[in-house]
N, C-alpha and C. Protein backbone atom coordinates (compact mmCIF):
# COMPACT_ATOMS: atom_id res chain seq x y z
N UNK A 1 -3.19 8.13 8.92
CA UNK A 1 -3.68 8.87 7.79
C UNK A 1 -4.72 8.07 7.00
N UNK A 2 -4.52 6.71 6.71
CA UNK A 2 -5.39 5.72 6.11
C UNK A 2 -6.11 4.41 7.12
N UNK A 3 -7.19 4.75 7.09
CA UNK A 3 -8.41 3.64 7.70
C UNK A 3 -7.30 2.30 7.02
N UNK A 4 -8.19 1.16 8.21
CA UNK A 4 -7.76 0.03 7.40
C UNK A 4 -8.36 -0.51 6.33
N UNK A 5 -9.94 0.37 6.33
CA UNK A 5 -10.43 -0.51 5.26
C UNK A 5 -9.70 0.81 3.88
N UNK A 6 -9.31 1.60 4.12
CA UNK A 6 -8.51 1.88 2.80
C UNK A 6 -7.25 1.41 2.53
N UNK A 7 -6.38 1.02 3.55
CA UNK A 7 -5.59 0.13 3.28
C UNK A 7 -5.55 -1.02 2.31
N UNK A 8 -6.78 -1.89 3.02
CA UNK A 8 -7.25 -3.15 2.47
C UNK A 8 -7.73 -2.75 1.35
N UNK A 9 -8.52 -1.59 0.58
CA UNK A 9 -8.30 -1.30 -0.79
C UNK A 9 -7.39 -1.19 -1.85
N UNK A 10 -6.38 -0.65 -1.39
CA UNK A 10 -5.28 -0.32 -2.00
C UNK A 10 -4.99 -1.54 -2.00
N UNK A 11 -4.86 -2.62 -1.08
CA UNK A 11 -4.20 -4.29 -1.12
C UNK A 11 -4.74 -4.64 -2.22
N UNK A 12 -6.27 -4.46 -2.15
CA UNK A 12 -6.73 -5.54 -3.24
C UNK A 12 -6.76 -5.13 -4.42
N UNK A 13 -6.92 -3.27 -4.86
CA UNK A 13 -6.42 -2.90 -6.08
C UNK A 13 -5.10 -3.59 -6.83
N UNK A 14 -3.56 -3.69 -6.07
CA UNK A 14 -2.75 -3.92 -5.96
C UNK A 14 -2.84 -5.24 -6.43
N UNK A 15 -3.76 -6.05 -5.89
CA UNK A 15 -3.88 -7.14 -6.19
C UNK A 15 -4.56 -7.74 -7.94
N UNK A 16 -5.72 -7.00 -7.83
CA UNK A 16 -6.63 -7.11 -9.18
C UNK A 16 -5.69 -6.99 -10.39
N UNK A 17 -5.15 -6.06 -10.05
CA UNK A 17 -4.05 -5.39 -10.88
C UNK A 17 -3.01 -6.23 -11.55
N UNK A 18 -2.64 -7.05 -11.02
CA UNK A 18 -2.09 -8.16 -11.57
C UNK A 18 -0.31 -7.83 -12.39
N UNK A 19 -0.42 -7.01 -11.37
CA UNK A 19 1.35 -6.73 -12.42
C UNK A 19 2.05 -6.55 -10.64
N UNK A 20 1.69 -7.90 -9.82
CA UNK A 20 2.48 -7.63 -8.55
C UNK A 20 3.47 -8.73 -8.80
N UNK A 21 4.38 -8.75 -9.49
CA UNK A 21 5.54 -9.71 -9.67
C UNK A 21 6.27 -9.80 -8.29
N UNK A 22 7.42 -8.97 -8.18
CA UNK A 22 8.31 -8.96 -7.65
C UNK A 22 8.30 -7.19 -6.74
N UNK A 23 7.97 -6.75 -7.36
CA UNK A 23 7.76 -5.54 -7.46
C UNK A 23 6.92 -4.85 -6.22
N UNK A 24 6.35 -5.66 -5.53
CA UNK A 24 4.86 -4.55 -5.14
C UNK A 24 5.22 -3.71 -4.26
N UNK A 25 6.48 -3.19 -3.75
CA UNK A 25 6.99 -2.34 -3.09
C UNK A 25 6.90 -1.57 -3.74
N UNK A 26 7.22 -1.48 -5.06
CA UNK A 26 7.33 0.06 -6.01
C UNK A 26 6.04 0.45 -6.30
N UNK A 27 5.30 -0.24 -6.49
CA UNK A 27 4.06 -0.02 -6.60
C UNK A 27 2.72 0.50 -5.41
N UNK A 28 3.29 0.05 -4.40
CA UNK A 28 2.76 0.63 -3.53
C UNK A 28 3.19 2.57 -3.14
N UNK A 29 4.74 2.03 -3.41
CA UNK A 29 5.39 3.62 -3.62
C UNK A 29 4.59 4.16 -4.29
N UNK A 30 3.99 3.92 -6.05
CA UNK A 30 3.51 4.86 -6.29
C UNK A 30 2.10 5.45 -6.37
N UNK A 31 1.67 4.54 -5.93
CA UNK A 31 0.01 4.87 -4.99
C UNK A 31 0.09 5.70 -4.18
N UNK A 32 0.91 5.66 -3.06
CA UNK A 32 1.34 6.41 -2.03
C UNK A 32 1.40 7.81 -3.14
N UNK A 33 2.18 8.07 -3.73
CA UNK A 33 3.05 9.43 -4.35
C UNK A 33 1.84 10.12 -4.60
N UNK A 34 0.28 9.47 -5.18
CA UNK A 34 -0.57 9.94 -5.75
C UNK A 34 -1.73 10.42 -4.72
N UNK A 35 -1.35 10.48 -3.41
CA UNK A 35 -2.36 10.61 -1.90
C UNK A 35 -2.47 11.79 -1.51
N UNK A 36 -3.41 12.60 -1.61
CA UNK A 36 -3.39 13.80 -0.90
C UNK A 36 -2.81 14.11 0.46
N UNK A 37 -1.56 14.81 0.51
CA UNK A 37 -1.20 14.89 1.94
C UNK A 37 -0.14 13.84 2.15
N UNK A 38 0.35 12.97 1.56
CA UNK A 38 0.90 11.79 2.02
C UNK A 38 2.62 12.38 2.26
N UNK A 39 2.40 14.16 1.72
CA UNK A 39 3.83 14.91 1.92
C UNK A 39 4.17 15.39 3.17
N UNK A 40 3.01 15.32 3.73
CA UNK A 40 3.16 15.81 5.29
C UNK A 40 3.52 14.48 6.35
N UNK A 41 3.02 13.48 6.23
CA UNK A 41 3.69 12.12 6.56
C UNK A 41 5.41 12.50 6.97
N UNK A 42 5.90 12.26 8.02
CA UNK A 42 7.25 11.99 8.18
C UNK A 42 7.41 10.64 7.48
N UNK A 43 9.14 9.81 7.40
CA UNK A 43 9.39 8.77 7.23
C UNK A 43 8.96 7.89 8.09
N UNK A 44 8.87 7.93 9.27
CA UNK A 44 8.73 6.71 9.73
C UNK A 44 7.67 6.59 9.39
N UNK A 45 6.36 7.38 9.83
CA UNK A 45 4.65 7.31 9.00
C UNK A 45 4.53 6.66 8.08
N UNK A 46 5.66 7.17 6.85
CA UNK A 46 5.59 6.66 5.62
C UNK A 46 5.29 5.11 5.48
N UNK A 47 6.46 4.88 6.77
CA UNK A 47 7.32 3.31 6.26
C UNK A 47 6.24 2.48 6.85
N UNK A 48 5.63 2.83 8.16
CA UNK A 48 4.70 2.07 8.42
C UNK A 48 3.22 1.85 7.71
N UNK A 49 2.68 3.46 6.89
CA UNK A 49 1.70 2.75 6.23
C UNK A 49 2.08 1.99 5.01
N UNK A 50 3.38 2.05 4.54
CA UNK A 50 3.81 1.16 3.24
C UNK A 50 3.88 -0.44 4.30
N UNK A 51 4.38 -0.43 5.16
CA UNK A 51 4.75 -1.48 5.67
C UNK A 51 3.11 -1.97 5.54
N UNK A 52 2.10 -1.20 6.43
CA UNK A 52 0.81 -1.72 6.35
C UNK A 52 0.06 -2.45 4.83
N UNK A 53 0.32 -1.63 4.20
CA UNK A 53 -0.05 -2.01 2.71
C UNK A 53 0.23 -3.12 2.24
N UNK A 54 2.08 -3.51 2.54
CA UNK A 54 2.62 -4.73 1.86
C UNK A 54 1.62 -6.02 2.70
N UNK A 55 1.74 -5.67 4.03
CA UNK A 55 1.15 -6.93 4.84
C UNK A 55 -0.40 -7.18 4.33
N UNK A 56 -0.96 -6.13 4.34
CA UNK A 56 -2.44 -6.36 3.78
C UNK A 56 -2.70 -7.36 2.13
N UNK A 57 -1.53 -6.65 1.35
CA UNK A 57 -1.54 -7.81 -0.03
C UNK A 57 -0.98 -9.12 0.43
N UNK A 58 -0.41 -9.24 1.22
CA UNK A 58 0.21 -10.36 1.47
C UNK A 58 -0.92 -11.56 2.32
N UNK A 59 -1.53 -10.52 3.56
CA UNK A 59 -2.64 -11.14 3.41
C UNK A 59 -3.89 -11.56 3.16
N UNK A 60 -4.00 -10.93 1.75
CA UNK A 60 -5.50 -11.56 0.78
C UNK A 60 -4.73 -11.92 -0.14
N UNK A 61 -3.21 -12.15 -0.87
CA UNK A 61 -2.83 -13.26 -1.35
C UNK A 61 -3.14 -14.37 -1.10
N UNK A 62 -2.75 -14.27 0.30
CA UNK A 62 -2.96 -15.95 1.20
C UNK A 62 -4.20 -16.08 1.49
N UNK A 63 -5.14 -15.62 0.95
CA UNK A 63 -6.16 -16.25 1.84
C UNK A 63 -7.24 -16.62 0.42
């Protein structure tokens, strides 16, 4: 449903954003909630583009 380079947006929004404590799971949740279509997504879809998302902040944290 999401390119990687929108992925990697949402990472680095996520990131700029600066309220990724502990949290950035919920927060990615609610990006997601706000996606056109993201209701038609089954769960597993879901879990993998959230899964995609977390890995993408995780890696432009690190880098």
């Amino acid at each position: 449903m999401l390119t990687n380079n929108q992925i990697n947006q949402i990472a680095e929004m996520l990131i700029e954003s600066g309220n990724l404590n502990d949290d950035t799971s919920e927060h990615i949740g609610l990006i997601l909630e706000n996606i056109a279509g993201i209701e038609l997504l089954d769960d597993d879809q879901l879990n993998s583009l959230h899964s995609k998302i977390e890995q993408a902040v995780k890696n432009l944290k690190s880098s």
